[in-house]
Protein backbone atom coordinates (compact mmCIF):
# COMPACT_ATOMS: atom_id res chain seq x y z
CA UNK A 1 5.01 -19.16 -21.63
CA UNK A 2 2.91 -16.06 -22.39
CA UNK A 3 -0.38 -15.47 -21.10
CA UNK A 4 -3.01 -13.24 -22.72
CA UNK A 5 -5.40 -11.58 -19.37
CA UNK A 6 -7.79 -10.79 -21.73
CA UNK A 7 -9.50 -14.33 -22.34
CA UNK A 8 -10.68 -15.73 -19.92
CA UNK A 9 -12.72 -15.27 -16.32
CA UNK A 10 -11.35 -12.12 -14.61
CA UNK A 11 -11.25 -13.87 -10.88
CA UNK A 12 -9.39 -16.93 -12.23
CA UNK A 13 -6.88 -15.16 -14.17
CA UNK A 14 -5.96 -12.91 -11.09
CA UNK A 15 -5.98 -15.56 -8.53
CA UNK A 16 -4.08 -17.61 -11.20
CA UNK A 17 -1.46 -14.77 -12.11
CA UNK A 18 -1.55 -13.17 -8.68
CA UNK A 19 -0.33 -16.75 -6.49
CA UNK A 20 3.30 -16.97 -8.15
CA UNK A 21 3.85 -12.96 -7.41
CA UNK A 22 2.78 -13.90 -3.67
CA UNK A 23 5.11 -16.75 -3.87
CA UNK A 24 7.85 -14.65 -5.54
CA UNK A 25 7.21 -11.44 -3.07
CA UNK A 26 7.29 -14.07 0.01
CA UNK A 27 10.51 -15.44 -0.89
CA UNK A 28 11.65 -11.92 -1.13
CA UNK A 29 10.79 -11.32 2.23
CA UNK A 30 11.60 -14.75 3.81
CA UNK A 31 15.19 -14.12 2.68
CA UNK A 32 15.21 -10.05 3.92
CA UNK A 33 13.55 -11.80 7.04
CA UNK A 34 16.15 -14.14 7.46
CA UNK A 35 19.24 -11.92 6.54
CA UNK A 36 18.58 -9.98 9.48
CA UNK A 37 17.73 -13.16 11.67
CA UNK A 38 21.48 -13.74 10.76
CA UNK A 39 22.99 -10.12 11.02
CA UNK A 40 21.18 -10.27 14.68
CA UNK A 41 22.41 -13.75 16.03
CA UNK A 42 25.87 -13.68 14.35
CA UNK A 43 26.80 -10.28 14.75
CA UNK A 44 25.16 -7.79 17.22
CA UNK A 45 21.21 -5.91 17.53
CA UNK A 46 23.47 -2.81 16.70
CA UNK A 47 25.00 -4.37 13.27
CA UNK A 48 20.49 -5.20 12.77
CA UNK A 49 19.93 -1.28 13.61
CA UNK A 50 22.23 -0.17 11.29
CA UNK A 51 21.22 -2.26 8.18
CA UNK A 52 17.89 -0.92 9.48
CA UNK A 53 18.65 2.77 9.94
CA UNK A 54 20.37 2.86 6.43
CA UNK A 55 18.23 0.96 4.05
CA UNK A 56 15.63 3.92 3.51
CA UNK A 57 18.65 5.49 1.59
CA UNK A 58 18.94 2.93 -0.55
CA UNK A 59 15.33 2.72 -1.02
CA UNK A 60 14.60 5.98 -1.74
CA UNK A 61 17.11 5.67 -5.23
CA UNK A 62 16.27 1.77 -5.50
CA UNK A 63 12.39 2.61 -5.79
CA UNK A 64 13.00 5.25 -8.30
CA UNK A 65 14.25 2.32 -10.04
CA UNK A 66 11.23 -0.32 -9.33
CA UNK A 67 8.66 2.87 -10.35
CA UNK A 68 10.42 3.63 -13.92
CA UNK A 69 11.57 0.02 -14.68
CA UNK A 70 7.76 -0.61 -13.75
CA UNK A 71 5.88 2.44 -15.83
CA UNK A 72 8.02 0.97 -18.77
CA UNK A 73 6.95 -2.47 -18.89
CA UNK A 74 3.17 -1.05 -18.81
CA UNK A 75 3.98 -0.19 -22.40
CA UNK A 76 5.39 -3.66 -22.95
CA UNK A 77 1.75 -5.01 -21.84
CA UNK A 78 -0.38 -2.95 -23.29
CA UNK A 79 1.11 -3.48 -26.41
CA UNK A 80 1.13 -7.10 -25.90
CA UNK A 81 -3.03 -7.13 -24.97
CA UNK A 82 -3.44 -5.14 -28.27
CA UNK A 83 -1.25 -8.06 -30.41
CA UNK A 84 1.21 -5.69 -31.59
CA UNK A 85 4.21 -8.09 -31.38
CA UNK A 86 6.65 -5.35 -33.39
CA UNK A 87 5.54 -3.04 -30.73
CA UNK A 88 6.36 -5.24 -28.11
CA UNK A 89 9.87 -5.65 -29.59
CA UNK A 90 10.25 -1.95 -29.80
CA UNK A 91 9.18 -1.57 -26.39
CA UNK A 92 12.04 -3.98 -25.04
CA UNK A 93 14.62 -2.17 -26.75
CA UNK A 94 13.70 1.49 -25.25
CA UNK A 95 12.90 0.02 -22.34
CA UNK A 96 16.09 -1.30 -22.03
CA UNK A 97 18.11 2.26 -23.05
CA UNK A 98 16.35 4.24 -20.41
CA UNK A 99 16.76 1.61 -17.73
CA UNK A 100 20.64 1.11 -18.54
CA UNK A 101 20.98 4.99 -18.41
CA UNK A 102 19.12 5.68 -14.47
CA UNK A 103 20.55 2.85 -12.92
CA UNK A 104 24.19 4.35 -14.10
CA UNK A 105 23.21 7.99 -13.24
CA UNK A 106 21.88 6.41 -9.61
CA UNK A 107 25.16 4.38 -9.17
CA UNK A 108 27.39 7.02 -9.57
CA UNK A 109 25.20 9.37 -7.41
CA UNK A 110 24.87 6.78 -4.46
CA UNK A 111 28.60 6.37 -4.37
CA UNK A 112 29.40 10.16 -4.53
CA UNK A 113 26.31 11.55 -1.63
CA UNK A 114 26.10 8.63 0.49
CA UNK A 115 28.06 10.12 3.60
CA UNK A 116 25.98 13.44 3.75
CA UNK A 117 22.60 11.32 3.14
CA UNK A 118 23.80 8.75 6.04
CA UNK A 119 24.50 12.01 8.40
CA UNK A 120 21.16 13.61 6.97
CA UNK A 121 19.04 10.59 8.40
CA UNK A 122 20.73 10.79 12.30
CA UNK A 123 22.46 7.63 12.28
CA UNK A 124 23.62 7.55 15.63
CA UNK A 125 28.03 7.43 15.77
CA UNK A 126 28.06 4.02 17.36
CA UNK A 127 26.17 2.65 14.08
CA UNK A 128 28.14 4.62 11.51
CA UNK A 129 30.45 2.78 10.51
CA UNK A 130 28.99 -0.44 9.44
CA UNK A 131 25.95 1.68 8.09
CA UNK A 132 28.17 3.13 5.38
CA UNK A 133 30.04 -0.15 4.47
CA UNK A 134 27.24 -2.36 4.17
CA UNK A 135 25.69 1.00 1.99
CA UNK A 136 28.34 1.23 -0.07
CA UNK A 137 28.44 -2.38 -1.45
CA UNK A 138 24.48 -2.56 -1.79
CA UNK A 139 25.05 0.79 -3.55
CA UNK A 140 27.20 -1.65 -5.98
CA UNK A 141 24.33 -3.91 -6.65
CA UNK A 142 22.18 -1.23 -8.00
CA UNK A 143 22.40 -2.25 -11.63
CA UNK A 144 21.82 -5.61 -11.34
CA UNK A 145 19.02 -5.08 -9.03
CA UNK A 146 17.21 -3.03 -11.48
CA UNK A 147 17.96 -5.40 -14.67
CA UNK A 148 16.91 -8.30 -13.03
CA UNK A 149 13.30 -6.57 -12.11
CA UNK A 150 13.08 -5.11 -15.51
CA UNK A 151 13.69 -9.05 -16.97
CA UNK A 152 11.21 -9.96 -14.88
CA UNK A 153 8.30 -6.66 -15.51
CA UNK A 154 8.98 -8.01 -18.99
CA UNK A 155 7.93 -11.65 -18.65
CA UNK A 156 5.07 -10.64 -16.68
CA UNK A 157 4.14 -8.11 -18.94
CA UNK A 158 3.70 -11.15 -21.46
CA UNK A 159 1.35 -12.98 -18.87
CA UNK A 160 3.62 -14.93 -17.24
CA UNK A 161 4.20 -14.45 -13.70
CA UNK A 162 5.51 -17.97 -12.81
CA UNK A 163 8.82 -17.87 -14.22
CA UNK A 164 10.11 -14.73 -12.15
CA UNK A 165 8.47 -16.65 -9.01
CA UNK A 166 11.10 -19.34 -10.03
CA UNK A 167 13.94 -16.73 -10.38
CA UNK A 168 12.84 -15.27 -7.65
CA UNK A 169 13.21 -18.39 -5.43
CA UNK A 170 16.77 -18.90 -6.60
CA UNK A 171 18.02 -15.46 -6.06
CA UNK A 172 16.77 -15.83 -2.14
CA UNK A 173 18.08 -18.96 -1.85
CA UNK A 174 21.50 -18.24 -3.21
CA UNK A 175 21.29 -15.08 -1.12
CA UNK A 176 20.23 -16.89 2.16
CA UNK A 177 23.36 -18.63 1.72
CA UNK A 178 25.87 -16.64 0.74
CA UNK A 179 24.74 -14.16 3.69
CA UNK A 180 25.36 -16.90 5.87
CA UNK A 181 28.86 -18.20 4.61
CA UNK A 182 30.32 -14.85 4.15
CA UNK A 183 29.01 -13.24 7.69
CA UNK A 184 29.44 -16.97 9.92
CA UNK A 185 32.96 -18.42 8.13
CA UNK A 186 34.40 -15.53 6.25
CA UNK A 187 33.59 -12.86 9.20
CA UNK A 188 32.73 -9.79 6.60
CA UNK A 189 30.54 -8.68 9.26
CA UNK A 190 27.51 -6.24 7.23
CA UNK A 191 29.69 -6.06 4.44
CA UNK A 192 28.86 -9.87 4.21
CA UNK A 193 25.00 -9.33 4.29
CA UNK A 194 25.61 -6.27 1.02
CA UNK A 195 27.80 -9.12 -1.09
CA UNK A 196 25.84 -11.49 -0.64
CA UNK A 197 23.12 -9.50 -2.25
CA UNK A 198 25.22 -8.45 -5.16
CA UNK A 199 26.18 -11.98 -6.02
CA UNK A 200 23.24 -13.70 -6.00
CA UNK A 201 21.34 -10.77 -8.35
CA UNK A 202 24.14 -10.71 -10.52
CA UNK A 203 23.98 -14.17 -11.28
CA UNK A 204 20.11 -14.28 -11.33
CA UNK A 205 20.57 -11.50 -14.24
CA UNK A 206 23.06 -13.66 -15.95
CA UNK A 207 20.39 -16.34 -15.49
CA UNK A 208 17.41 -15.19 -16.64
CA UNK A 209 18.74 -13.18 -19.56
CA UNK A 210 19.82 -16.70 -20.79
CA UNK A 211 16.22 -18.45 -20.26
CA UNK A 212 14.29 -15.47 -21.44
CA UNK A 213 16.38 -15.73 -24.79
CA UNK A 214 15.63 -19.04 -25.43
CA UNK A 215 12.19 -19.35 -24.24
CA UNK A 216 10.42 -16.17 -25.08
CA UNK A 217 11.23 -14.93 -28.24
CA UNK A 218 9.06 -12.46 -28.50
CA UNK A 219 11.22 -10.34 -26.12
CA UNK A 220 14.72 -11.00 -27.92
CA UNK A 221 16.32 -7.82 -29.49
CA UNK A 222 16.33 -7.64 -33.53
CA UNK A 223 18.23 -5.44 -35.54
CA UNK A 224 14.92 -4.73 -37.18
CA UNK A 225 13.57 -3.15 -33.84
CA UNK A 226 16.64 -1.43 -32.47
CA UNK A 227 16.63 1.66 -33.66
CA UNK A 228 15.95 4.95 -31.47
CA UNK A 229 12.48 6.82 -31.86
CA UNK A 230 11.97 9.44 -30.14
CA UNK A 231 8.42 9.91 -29.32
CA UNK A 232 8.02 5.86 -28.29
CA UNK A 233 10.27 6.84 -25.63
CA UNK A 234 8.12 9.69 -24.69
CA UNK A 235 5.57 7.29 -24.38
CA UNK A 236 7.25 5.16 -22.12
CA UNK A 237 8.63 7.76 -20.00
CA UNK A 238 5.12 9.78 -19.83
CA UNK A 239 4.42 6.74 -17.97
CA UNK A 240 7.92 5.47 -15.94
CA UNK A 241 8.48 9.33 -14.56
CA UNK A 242 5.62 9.64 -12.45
CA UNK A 243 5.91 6.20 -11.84
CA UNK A 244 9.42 6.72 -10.56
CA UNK A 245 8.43 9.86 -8.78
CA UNK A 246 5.51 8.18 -7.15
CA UNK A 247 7.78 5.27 -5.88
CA UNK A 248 10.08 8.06 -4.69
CA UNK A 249 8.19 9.70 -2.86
CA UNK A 250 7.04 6.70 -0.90
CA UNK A 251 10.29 5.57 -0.14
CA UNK A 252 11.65 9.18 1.35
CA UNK A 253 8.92 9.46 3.40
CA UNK A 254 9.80 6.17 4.70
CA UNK A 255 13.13 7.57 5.22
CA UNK A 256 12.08 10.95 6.87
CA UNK A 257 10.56 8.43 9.40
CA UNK A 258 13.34 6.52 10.05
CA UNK A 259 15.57 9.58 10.47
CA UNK A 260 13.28 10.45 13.30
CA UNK A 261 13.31 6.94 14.15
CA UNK A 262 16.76 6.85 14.34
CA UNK A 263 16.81 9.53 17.28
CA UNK A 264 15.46 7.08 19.30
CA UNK A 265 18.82 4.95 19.67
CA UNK A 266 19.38 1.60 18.86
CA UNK A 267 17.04 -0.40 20.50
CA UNK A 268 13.98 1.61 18.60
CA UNK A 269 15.46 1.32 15.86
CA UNK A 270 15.73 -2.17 16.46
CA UNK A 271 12.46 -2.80 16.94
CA UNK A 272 10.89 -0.52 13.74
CA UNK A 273 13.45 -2.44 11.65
CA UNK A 274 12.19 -5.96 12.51
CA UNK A 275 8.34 -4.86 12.77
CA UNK A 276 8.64 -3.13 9.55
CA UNK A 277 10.13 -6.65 7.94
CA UNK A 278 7.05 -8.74 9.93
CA UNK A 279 4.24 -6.15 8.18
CA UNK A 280 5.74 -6.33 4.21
CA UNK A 281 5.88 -9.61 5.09
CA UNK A 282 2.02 -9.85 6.12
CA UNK A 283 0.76 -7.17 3.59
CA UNK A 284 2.90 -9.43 0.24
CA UNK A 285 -0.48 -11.16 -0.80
CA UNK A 286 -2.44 -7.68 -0.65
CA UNK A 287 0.52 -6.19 -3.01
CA UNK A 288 0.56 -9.06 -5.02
CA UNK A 289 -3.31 -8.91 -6.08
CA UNK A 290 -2.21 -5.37 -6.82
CA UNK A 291 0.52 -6.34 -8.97
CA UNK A 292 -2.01 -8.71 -11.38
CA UNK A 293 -4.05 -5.68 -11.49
CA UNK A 294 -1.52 -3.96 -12.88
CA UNK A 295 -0.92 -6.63 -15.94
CA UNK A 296 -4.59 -7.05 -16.16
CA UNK A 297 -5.71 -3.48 -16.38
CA UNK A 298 -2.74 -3.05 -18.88
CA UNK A 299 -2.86 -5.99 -21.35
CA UNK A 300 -6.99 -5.03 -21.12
CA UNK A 301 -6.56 -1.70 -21.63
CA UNK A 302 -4.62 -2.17 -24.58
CA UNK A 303 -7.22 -4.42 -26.42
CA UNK A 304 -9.85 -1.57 -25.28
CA UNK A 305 -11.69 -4.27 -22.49
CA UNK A 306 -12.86 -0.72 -19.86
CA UNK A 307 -15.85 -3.39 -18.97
CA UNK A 308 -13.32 -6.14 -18.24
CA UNK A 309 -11.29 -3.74 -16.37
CA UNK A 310 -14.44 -3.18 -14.15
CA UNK A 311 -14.82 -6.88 -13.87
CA UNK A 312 -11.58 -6.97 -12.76
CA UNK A 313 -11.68 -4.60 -9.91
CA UNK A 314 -14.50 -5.93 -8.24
CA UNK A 315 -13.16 -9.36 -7.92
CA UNK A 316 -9.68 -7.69 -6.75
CA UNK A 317 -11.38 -5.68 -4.19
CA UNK A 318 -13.36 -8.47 -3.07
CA UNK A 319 -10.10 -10.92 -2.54
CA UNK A 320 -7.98 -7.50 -0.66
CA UNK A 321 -10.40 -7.27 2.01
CA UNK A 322 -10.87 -10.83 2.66
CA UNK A 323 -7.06 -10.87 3.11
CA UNK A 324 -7.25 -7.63 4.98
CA UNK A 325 -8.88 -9.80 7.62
CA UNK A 326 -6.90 -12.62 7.61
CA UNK A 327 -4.16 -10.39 7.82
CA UNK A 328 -5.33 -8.13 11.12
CA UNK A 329 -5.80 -11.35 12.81
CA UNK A 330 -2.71 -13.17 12.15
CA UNK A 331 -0.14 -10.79 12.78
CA UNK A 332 -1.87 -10.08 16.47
CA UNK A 333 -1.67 -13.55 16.86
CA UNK A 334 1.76 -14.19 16.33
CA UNK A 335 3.83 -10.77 15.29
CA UNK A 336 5.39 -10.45 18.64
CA UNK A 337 6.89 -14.13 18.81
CA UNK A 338 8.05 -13.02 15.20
CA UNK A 339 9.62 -9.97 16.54
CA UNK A 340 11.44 -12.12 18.75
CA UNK A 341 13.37 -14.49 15.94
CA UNK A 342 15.66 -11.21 15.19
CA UNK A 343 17.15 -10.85 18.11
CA UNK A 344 19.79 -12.72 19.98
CA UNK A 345 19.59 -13.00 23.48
CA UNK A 346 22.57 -13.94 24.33
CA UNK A 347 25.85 -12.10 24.67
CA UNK A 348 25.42 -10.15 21.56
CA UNK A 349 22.55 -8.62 22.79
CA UNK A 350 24.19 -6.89 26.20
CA UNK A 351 23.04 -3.57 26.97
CA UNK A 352 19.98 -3.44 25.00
CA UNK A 353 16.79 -3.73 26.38
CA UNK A 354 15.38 -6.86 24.94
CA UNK A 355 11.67 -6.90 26.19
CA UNK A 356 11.39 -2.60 25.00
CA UNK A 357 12.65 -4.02 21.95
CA UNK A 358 9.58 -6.79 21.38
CA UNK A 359 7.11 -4.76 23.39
CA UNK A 360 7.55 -1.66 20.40
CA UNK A 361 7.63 -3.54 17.43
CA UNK A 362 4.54 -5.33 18.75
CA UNK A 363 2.97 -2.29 19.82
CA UNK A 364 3.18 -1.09 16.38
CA UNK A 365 1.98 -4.20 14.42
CA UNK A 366 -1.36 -4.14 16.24
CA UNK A 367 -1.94 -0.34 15.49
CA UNK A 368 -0.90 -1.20 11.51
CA UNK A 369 -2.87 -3.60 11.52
CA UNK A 370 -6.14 -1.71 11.97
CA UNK A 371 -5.93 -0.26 8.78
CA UNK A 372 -4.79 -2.92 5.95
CA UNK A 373 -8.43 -2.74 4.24
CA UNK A 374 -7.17 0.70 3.30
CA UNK A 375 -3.72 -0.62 2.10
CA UNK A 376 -5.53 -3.07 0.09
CA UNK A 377 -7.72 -0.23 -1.83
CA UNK A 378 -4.11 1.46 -2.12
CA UNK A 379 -2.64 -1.88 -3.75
CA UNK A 380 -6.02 -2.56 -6.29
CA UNK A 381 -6.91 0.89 -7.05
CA UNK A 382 -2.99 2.46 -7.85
CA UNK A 383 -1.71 -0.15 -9.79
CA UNK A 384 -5.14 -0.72 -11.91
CA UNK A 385 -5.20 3.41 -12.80
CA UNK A 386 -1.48 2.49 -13.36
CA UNK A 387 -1.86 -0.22 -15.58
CA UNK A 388 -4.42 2.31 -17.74
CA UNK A 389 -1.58 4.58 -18.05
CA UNK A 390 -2.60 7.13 -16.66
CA UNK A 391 0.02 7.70 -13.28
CA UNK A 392 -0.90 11.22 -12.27
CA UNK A 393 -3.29 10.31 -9.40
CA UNK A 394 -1.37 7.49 -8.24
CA UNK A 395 1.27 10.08 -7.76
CA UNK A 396 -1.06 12.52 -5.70
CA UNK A 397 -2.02 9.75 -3.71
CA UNK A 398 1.61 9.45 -3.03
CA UNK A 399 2.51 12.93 -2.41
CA UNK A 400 -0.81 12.76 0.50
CA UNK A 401 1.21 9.71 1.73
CA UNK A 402 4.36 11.63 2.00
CA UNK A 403 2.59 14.57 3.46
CA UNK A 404 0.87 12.66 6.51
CA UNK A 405 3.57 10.25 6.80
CA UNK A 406 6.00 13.27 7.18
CA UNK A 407 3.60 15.03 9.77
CA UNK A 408 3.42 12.00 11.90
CA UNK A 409 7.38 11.61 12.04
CA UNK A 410 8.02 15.01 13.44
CA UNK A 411 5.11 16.38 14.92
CA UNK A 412 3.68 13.33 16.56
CA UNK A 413 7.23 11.80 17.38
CA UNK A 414 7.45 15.27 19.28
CA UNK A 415 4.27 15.15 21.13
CA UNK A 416 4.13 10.74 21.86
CA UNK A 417 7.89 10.04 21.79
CA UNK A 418 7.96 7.13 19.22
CA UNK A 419 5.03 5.91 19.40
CA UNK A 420 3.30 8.64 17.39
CA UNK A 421 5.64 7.12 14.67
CA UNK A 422 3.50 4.36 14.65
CA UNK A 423 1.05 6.36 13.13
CA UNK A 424 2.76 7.43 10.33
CA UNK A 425 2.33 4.22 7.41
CA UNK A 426 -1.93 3.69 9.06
CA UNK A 427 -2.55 7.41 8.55
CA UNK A 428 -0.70 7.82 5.14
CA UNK A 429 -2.70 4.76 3.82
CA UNK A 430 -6.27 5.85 4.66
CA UNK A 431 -5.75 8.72 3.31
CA UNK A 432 -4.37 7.60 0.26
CA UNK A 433 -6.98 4.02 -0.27
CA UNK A 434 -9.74 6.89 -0.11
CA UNK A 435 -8.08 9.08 -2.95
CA UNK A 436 -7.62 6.46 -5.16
CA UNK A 437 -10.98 5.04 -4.44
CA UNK A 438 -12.53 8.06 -5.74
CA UNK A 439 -10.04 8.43 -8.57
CA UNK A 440 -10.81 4.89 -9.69
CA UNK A 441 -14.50 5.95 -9.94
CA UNK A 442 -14.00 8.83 -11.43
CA UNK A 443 -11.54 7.69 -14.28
CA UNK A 444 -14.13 5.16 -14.94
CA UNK A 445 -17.15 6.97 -15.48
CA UNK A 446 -14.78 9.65 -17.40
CA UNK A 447 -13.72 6.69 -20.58
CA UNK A 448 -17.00 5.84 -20.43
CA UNK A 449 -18.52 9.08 -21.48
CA UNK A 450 -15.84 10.27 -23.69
CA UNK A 451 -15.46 7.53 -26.68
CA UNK A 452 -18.03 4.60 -26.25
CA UNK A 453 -17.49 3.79 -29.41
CA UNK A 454 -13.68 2.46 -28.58
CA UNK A 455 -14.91 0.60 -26.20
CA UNK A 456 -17.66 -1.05 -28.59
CA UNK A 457 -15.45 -1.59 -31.42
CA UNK A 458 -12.82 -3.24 -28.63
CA UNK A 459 -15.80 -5.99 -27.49
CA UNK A 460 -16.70 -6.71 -30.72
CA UNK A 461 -12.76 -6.97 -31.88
CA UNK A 462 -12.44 -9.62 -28.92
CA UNK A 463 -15.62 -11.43 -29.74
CA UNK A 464 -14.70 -12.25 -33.23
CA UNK A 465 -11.18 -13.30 -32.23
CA UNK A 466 -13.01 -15.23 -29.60
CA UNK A 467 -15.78 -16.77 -32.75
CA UNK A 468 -18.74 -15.62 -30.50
CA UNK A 469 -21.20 -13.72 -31.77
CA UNK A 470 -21.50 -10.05 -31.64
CA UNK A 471 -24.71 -8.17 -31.04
């Protein structure tokens, strides 16, 4: 079921479009969550460091992915907000070419540089091993991955963000369990935890390929609208690139942290991994307002709405700090007993040091938690400028975040040990909620000045579609 954002009260529609993409993310979580709950209790706290010492790798190339499947689909929506249904048919079917071709071209170059990036990021000997196994299957899963979040950028791009909560829900689910079955009864060890991934996404591609045929026709390919142009798919990739790049850059900062991280042994590594899970879990609702902004800004962007947009972002900022609260407060409440779930005490957990383990990872959840407000701006601002099409400050901001997330990982680490790690993500994103505060503003009062008249013509456009009458 499609959903036009531009009809309508802004704070509804966001709330509205924002709770299944909380839902969705939370599921995501719960089942990342509870695959390394499982890796922990039925294997070791070294099999949970390396899963956690390794996974920046794949993030690094897997966000590339998210960033340009994403900067696509903002096409998709803007054309969809402007009722250009051949457009949005057209968009589909570049969108689809260019997503096919990366998440080949990242495959192939995950399988062939995977050793010298796992020996680039310090993984210490001991965790070797099942680092590169469970790498090399997740490495695998790349294509599906990225088809199954391009199926779903496209549904939401339409309006619709409760039918990839549903996929969403299935995907964990099926994950949850196969995790389970192939670690507990088929003893795959981490290699269990990687296929179990690629199963479950492959057959939630298979899936919702099916249902998206049938129910939303507006996204099937036609001969009509498969044929090559050249400067739509500039278009798209003005946007995805930077995009991708942005994303990028995120992820291997993340992963110049973790190689410092890493130095640290297992047990701090340990302890990052399972405090890093307990904050995306806490920080999903913040990212998810961010993620209707993105739809919102786009679909209004595209039916020329800049005093919507505005609208928009007030009642978006408004909800992020609320949340930014709620958040501070519940993760010092309860983050360390959370910490706690992903480790066994038992026999698997013999020479580690159990209560360093919880007393880090808690350490580090009350310092992150300080500065969420600014993570929120981050979330609202970003993906609103985003949804505009216009991704060259959100990739500054990004570059600042890899800058002073980079500069916390080696010269803090040197001075505080690991704890000036800690400092790395809280730094990064005040930093980076200030730029694109200021960028925000400063786009705004820019498309303001420079063609009123677009904007004019786009209210009265959407009051006579709407029958109301027009000044």
């Amino acid at each position: 079921m499609t959903n036009d954002l531009t009809v309508g009260h802004p704070l509804k529609l966001i709330i509205k479009f924002a709770i299944p993409l909380l839902l969705g993310n939370l599921f995501l979580q719960l089942y990342q969550i509870s695959d390394m709950i499982i890796v922990g209790h039925l294997i070791s706290v070294n099999a949970l460091a390396a899963i956690g010492a390794s996974a920046p790798i794949y993030m690094v190339f897997l966000m590339i992915a998210f960033g340009f499947t994403g900067g696509l689909t903002v096409i998709t929506a803007q054309r969809f907000g402007a009722h250009d249904d051949d457009g949005v048919r057209t968009s589909v079917f570049h969108c689809l070419i260019a997503s096919l071709f990366l998440s080949v071209l990242m495959t192939i170059g995950l399988l062939v540089f995977l050793k010298p990036l796992l020996k680039l990021t310090n993984i210490p000997p001991e965790l070797f091993a099942d680092a590169y196994d469970f790498m090399f299957v997740m490495c695998l899963s790349t294509i599906m991955i990225v088809l199954f979040n391009l199926l779903s950028g496209f549904i939401r791009a339409l309006g619709d963000s409760k039918t990839p909560l549903y996929f969403l829900i299935f995907c964990s689910l099926i994950n949850i369990g196969l995790n389970f079955i192939f670690i507990k009864y088929c003893d795959w060890g981490v290699v269990g935890s990687a296929m179990g991934t690629l199963t479950a996404n492959t057959l939630s591609v298979l899936i919702c390929f099916v249902y998206m045929w049938h129910k939303f026709p507006l996204l099937r390919l036609q001969k009509d609208f498969m044929h090559y142009d050249a400067e739509i798919m500039k278009q798209h990739l003005r946007i995805a690139f930077p995009m991708a790049m942005q994303f990028s850059i995120l992820s291997f900062s993340i992963m110049i942290i973790q190689s410092v991280c890493n130095s640290f042994g297992p047990d701090v590594i340990a302890a990052f991994a399972a405090a890093f899970r307990i904050e995306q879990f806490a920080t999903q609702p913040l990212l998810a307002i961010g993620l209707a902004m993105a739809t919102f800004s786009a679909q209004n962007w595209g039916a020329h709405l800049l005093s919507r947009i505005r609208r928009g972002v007030k009642y978006a900022f408004l909800i992020s700090t609320i949340l930014s609260i709620c958040g501070f407060f519940l993760v010092r409440k309860i983050g360390a007993d959370m910490i706690a779930l992903f480790i066994d005490t038992g026999t698997n957990s013999t020479g580690n040091n159990i209560e360093m383990i919880i007393d880090i990872g808690r350490r580090y959840l009350i310092i992150s938690t300080m500065y969420y407000f600014f993570l929120g701006l981050i979330f609202v601002f970003r993906n609103t400028i985003q949804g505009m099409g216009k991704p060259l400050l959100p990739l500054l901001s990004s570059i600042t975040e890899l800058c002073l997330r980079s500069f916390s990982a080696i010269y803090l680490a040197k001075a505080f040990g690991y704890r000036g790690i800690m400092y790395a993500g809280p730094l990064a994103w005040f930093a980076a909620g200030i730029l694109v505060l200021c960028g925000y503003l400063y786009y705004i009062k820019k498309f303001s000045k420079d063609n009123p008249f677009r904007w004019k013509m786009g209210e009265v456009k959407h009051r006579l579609r709407l029958n109301e009458p027009v000044d």
